[in-house]
Protein backbone atom coordinates (compact mmCIF):
# COMPACT_ATOMS: atom_id res chain seq x y z
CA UNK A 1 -215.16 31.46 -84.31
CA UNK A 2 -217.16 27.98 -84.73
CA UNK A 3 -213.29 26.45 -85.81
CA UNK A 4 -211.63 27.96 -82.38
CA UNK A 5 -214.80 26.61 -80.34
CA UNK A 6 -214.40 23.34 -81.94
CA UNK A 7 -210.91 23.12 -81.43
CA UNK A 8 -211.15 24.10 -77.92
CA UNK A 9 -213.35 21.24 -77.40
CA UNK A 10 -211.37 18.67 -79.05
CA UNK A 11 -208.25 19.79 -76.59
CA UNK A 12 -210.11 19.88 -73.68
CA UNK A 13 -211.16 16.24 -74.76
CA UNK A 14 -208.26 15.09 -75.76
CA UNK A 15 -205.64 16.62 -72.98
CA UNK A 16 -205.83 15.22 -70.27
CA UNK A 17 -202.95 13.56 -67.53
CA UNK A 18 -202.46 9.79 -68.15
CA UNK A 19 -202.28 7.93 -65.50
CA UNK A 20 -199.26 7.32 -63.64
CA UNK A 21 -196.95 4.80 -64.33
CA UNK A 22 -195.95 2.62 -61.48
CA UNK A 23 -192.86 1.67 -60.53
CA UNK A 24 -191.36 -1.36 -58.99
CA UNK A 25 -188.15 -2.32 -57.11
CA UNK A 26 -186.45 -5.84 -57.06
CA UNK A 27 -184.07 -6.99 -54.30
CA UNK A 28 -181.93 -9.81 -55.37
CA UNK A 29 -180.07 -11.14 -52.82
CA UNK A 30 -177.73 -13.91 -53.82
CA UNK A 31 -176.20 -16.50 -50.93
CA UNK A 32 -173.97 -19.42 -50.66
CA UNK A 33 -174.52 -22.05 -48.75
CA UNK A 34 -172.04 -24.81 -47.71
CA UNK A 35 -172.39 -27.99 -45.32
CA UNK A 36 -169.38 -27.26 -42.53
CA UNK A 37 -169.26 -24.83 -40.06
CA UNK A 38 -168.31 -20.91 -40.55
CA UNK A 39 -168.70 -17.79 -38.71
CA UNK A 40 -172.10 -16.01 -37.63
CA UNK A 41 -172.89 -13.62 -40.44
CA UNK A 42 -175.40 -11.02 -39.70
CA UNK A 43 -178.05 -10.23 -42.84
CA UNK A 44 -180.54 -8.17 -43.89
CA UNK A 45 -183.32 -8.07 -41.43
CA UNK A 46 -186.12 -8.87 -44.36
CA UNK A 47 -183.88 -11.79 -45.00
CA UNK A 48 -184.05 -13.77 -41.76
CA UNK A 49 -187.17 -15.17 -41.98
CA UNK A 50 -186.14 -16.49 -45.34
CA UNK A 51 -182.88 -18.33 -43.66
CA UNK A 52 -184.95 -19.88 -40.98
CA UNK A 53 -186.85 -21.73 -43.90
CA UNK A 54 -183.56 -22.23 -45.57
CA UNK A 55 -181.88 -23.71 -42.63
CA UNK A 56 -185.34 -25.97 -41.85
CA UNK A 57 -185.79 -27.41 -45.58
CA UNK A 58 -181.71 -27.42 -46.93
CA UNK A 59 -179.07 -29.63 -46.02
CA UNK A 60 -176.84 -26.59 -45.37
CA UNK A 61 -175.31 -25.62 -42.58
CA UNK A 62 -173.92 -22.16 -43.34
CA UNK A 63 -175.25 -19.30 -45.35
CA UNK A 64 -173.30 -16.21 -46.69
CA UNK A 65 -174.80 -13.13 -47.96
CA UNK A 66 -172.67 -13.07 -51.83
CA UNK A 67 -174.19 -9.50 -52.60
CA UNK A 68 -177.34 -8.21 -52.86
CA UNK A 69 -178.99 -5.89 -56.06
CA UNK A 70 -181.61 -3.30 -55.85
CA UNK A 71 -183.74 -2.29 -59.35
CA UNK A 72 -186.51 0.30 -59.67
CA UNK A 73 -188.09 0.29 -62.75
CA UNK A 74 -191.34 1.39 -64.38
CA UNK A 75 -193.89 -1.45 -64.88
CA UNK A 76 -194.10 -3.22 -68.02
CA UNK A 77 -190.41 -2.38 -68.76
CA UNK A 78 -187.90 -4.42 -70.81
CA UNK A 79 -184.61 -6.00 -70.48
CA UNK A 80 -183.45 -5.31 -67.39
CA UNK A 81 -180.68 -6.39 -65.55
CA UNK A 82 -177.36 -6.04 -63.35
CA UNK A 83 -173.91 -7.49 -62.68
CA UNK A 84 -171.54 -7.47 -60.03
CA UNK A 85 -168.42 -9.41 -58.71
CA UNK A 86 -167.72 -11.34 -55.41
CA UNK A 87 -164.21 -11.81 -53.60
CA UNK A 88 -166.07 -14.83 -51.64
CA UNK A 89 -164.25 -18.38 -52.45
CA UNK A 90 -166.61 -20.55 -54.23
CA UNK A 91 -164.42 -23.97 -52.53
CA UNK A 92 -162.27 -24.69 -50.20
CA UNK A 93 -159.14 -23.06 -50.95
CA UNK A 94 -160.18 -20.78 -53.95
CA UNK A 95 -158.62 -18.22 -54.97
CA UNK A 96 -160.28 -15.14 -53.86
CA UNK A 97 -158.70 -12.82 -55.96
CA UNK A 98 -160.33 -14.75 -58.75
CA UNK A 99 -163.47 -13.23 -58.47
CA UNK A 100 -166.58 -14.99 -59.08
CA UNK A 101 -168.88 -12.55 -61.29
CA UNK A 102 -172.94 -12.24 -61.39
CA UNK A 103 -174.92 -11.57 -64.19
CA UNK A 104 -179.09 -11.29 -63.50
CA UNK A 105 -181.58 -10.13 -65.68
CA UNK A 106 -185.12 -9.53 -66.51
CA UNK A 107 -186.42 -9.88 -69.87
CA UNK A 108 -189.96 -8.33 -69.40
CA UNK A 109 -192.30 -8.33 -66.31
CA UNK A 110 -196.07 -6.70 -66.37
CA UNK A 111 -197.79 -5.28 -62.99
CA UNK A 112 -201.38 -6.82 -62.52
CA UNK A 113 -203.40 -4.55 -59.96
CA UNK A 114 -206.25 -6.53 -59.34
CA UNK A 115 -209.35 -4.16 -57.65
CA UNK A 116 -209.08 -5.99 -54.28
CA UNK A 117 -205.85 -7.67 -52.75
CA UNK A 118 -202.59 -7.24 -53.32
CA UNK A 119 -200.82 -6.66 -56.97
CA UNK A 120 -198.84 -8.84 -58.73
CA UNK A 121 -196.28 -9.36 -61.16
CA UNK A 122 -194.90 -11.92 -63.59
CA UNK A 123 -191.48 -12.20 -64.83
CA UNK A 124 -190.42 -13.46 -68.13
CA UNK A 125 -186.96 -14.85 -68.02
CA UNK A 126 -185.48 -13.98 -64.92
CA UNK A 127 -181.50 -15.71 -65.01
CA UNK A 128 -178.30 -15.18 -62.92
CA UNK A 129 -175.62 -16.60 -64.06
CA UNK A 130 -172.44 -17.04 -62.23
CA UNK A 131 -168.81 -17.09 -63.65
CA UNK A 132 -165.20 -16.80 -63.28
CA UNK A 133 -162.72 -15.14 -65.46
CA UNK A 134 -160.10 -18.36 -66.54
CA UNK A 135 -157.56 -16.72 -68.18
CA UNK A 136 -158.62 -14.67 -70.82
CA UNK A 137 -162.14 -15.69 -70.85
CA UNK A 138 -165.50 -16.06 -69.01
CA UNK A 139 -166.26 -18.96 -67.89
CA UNK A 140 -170.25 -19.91 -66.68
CA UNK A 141 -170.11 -22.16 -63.94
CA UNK A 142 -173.67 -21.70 -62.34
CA UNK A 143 -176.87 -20.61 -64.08
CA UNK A 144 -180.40 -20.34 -62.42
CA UNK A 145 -183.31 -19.07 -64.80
CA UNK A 146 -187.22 -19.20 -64.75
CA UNK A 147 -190.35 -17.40 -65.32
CA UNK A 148 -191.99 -17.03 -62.06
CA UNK A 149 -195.27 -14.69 -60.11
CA UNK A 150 -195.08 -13.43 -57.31
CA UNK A 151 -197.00 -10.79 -54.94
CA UNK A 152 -196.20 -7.32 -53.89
CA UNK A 153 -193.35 -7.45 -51.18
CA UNK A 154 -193.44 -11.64 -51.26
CA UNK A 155 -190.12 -13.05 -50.78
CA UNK A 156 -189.23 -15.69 -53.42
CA UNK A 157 -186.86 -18.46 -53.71
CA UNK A 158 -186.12 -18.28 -57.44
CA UNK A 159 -183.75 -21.10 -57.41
CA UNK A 160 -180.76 -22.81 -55.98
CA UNK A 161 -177.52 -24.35 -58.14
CA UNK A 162 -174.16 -26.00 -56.94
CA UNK A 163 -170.86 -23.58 -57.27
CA UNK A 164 -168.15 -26.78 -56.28
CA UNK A 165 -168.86 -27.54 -52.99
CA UNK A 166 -170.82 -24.39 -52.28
CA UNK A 167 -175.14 -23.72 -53.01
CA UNK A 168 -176.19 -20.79 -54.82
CA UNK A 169 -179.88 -19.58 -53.78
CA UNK A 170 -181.26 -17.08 -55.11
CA UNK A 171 -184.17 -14.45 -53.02
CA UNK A 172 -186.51 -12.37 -55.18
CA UNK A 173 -188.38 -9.62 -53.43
CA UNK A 174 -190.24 -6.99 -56.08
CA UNK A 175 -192.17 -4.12 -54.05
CA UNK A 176 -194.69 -1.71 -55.84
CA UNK A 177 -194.07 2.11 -54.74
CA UNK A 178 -196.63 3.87 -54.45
C-alpha cells in the first residue's frame, strides 16, 4: 500500500498539462513595382498603409499585388516555407506564360513574450527567391534574404530587389493567435 501511495504521488506530481504552444501566422505579400503608369489595383486593406509609405519613400510609380502567402505555425518551429507561381510580366513585353516562380522560407523563428508589451519574434533566414523556368531549367533572377525582428501584427519591409525593369518588395506581417 506505501508503493501505490507513493506512486500516486509521483503521478499527481508529475502529470500535469504543459502549457500551450502558441502559434503564429505570417502574411507575405510580394509586389512589383515599376516607374510608368498602369491601372488602379485595389489591395489588401492591411496593405494600404504600407503603399502610402511605399509610394512616399520609392521612386515607383505603380505597385502590383504578385501574390500573397499565409503560414500558421507553432512557435519555435523549423524550416518553413512556401512557393507559388505568377502569370504577371516581369518587363515590358514578357512573356506571361513564362511564369515567374516564388520560393520563401523560414529557417527557424522563436516567440519572445515579454511580461508587459507586445511579443516578439525573430527570424533566422527568411529568403524569397524569384525565378523563371528557361528551358529545361530554373533560373534565379531575384533573391531577397535576412534575419530580421519584428512585433506582433507589425508590418515589415523585408526587402526590395530589381526583376528587369520591375521592383520586388517584399511585406512581412507575423500575428500571434491567441
Amino acid at each position: 500500500p506505501e508503493n501505490i501511495a507513493s506512486i500516486e504521488e509521483a503521478l499527481k506530481r508529475l502529470d500535469v498539462p504543459t502549457a500551450a504552444t502558441k502559434e503564429v501566422e505570417f502574411h507575405i505579400h510580394v509586389l512589383f513595382a515599376s516607374k510608368g503608369q498602369g491601372p488602379s489595383e485595389e489591395f489588401p486593406e492591411d496593405l494600404k498603409d504600407v503603399l502610402g509609405s511605399l509610394r512616399s519613400t520609392l521612386q515607383y510609380k505603380n505597385y502590383t499585388l504578385a501574390t500573397s502567402f499565409v503560414q500558421r505555425a507553432a512557435a519555435g518551429s523549423w524550416n518553413l516555407g512556401g512557393a507559388g507561381e505568377t502569370a504577371i510580366p516581369i518587363a515590358s513585353g514578357a512573356n506571361p506564360s513564362r511564369p515567374l516562380r516564388l520560393r520563401w522560407e523560414i529557417r527557424q523563428f522563436q516567440l519572445e513574450t515579454p511580461a508587459e508589451g507586445p511579443s516578439s519574434l525573430k527570424l533566422s533566414k527568411f529568403a524569397l527567391r524569384a525565378s523563371e523556368r528557361i528551358g529545361e531549367n530554373n533560373e534565379e533572377i531575384a533573391s531577397i534574404g535576412t534575419d530580421l525582428s519584428l512585433k506582433d501584427g507589425e508590418k515589415v519591409v523585408v526587402g526590395t530587389s530589381v526583376l528587369k525593369d520591375r521592383g520586388l518588395i517584399v511585406v512581412l506581417t507575423a500575428k500571434v493567435l491567441k
